[in-house]
C-alpha atoms as a PDB file:
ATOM      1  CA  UNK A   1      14.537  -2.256  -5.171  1.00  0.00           C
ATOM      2  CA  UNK A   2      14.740   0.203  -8.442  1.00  0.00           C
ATOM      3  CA  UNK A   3      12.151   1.114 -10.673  1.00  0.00           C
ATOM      4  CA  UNK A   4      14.477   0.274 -13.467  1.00  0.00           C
ATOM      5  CA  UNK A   5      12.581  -1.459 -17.083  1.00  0.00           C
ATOM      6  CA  UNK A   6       9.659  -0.179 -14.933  1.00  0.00           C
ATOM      7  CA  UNK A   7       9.038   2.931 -15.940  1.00  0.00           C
ATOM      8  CA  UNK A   8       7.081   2.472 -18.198  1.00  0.00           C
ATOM      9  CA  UNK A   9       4.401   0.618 -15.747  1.00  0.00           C
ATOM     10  CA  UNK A  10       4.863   4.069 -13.866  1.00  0.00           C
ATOM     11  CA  UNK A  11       4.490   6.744 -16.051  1.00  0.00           C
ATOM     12  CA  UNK A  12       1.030   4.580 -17.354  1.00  0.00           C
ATOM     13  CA  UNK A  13      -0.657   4.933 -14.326  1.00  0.00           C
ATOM     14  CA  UNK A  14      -4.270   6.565 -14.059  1.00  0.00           C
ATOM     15  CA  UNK A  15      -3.381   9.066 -11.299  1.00  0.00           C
ATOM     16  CA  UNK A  16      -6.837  10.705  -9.804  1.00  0.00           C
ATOM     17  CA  UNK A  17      -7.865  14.101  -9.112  1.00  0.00           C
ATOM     18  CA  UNK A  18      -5.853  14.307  -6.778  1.00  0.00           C
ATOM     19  CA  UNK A  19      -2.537  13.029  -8.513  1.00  0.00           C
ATOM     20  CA  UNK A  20      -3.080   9.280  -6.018  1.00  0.00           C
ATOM     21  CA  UNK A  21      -3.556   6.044  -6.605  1.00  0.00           C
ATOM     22  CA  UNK A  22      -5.079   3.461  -4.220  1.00  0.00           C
ATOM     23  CA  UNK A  23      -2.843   0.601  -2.932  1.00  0.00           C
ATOM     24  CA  UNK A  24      -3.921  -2.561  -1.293  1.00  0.00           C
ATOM     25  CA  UNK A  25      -1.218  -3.955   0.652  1.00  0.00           C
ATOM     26  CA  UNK A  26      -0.651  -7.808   1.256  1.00  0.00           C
ATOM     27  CA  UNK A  27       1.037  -9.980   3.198  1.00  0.00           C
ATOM     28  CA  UNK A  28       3.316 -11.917   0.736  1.00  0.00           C
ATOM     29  CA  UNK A  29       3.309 -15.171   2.314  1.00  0.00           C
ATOM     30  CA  UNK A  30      -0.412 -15.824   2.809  1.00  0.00           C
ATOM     31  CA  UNK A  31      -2.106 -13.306   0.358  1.00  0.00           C
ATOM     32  CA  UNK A  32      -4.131 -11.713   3.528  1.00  0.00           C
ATOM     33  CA  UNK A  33      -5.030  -8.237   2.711  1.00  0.00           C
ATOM     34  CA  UNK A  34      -4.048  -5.805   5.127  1.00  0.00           C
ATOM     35  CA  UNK A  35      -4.911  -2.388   4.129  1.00  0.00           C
ATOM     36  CA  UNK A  36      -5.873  -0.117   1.437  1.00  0.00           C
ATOM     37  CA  UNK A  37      -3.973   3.121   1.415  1.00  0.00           C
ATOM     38  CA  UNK A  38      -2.905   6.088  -1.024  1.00  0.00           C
ATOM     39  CA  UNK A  39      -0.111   7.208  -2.939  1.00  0.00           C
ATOM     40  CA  UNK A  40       1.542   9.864  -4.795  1.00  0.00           C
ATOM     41  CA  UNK A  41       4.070  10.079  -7.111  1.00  0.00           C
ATOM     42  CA  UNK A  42       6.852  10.699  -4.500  1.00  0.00           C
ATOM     43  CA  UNK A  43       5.452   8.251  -2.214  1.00  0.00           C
ATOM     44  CA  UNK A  44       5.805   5.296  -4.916  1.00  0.00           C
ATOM     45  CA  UNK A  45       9.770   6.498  -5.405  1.00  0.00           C
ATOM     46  CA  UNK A  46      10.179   6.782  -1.694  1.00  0.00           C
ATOM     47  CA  UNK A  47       9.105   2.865  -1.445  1.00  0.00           C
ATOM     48  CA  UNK A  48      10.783   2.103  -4.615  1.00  0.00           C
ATOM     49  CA  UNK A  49      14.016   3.704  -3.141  1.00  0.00           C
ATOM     50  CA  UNK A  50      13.926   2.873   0.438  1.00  0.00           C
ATOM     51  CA  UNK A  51      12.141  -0.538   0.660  1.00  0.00           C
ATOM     52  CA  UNK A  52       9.700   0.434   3.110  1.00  0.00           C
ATOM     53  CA  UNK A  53       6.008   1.250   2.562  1.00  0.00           C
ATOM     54  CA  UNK A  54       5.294   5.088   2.207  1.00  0.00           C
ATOM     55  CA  UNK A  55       1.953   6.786   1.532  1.00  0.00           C
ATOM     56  CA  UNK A  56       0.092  10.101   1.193  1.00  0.00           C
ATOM     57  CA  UNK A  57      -2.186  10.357   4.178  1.00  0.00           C
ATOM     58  CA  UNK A  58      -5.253  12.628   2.805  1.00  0.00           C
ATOM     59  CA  UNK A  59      -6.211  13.518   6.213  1.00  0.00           C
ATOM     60  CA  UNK A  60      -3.208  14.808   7.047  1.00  0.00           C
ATOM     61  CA  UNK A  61      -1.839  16.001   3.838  1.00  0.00           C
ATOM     62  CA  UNK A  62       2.167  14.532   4.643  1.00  0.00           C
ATOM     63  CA  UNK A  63       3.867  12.037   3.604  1.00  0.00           C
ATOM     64  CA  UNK A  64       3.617   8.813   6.147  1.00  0.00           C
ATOM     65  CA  UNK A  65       6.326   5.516   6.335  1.00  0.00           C
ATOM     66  CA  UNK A  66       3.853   2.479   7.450  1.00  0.00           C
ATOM     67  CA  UNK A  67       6.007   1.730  10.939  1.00  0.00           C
ATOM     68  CA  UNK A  68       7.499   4.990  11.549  1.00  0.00           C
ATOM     69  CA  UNK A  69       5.600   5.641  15.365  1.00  0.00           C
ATOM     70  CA  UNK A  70       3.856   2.412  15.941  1.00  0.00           C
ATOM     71  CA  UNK A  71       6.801  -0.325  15.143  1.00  0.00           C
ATOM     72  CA  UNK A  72       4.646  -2.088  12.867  1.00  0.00           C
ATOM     73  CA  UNK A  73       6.540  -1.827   9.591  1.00  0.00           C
ATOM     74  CA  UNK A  74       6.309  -2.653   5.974  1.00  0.00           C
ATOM     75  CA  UNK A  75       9.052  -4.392   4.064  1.00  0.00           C
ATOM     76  CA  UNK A  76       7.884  -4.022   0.121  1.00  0.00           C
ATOM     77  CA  UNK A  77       8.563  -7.327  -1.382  1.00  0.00           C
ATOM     78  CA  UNK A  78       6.808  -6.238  -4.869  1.00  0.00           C
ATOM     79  CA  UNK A  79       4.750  -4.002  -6.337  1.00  0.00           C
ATOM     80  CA  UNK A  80       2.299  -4.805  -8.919  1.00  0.00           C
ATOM     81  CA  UNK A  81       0.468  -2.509 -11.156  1.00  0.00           C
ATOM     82  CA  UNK A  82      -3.632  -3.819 -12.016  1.00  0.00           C
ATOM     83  CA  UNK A  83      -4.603  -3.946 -15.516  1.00  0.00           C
ATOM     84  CA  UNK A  84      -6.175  -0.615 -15.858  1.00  0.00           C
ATOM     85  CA  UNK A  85      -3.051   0.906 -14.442  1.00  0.00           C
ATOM     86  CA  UNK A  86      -5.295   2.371 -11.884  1.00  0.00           C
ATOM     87  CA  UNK A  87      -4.467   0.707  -8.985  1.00  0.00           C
ATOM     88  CA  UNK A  88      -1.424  -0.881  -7.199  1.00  0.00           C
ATOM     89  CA  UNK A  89      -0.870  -3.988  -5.088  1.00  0.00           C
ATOM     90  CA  UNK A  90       1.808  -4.372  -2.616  1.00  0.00           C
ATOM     91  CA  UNK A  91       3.067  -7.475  -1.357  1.00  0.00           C
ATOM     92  CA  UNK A  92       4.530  -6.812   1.932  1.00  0.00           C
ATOM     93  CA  UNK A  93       7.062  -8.732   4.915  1.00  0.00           C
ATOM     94  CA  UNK A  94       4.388  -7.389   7.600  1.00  0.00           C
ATOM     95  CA  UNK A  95       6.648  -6.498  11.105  1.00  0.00           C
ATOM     96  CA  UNK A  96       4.694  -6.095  14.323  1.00  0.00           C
ATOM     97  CA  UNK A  97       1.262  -7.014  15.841  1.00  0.00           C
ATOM     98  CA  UNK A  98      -0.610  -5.518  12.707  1.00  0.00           C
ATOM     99  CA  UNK A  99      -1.223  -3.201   9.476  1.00  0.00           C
ATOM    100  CA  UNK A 100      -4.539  -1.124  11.012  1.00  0.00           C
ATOM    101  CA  UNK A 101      -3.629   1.464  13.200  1.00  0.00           C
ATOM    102  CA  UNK A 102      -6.489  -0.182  15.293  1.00  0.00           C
ATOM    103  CA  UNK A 103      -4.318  -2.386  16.261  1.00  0.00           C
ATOM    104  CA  UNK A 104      -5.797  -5.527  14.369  1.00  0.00           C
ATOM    105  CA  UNK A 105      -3.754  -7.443  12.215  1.00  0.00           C
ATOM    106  CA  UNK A 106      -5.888  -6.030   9.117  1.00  0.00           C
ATOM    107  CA  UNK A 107      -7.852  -3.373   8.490  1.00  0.00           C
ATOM    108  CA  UNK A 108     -10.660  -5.300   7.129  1.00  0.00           C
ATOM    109  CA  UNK A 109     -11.874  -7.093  10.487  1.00  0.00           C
ATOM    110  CA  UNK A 110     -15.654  -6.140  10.775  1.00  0.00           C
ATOM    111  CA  UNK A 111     -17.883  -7.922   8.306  1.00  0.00           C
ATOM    112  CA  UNK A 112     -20.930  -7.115   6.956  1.00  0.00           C
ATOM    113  CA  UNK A 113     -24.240  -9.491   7.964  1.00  0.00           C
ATOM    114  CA  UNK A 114     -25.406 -10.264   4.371  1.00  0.00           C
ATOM    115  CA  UNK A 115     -27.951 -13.075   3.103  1.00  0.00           C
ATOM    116  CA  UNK A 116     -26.416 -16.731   2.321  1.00  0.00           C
ATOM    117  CA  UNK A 117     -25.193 -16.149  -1.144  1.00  0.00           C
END
């Protein structure tokens, strides 16, 4: 996976405050969301380069590889960039019982009790 023609896609990108943008990973065979994360500049390249999800964890301030301690790796499959060029989706090869470090499958399992729409 290479950046490439892509560049241009990159260097448009609405960084925050912060210099991150959010990124919603998916699996790529269903669509199911799996998480919403952050990344940086050198995260993005180190996913470009390598394959494997990386992201900025804000808590911790460091660089994190989705997999690394728990087993439960991402394979990036593609990366799309939304139409603002403020957000990113990631269509992922999920490995292991699960994205959330939970240990659900997804990190969006609780629902909200809202009024038949």
């Amino acid at each position: 996976m290479a950046l490439g023609a892509d560049r241009g896609l990159v260097a448009g990108l609405k960084w925050n405050d912060q210099g991150l943008v959010p990124v919603v990973a998916a699996e790529r065979s269903t669509g199911e969301v799996l998480m919403l994360a952050w990344m940086n500049g050198e995260a993005l390249s180190r996913t470009v380069q390598s394959g494997r999800a990386w992201y900025w964890s804000r808590s911790r301030q460091e660089y994190w590889c989705k997999g690394e301690t728990s087993g439960d790796r991402q394979w990036v499959r593609e990366i799309r960039v939304d139409c603002d060029g403020d957000a990113l989706l990631m269509l992922v090869d999920q490995e292991g019982r699960g994205a959330c470090h939970t240990g659900q499958r997804t990190c969006f399992f609780r629902a909200l009790a809202c009024p038949e729409w």
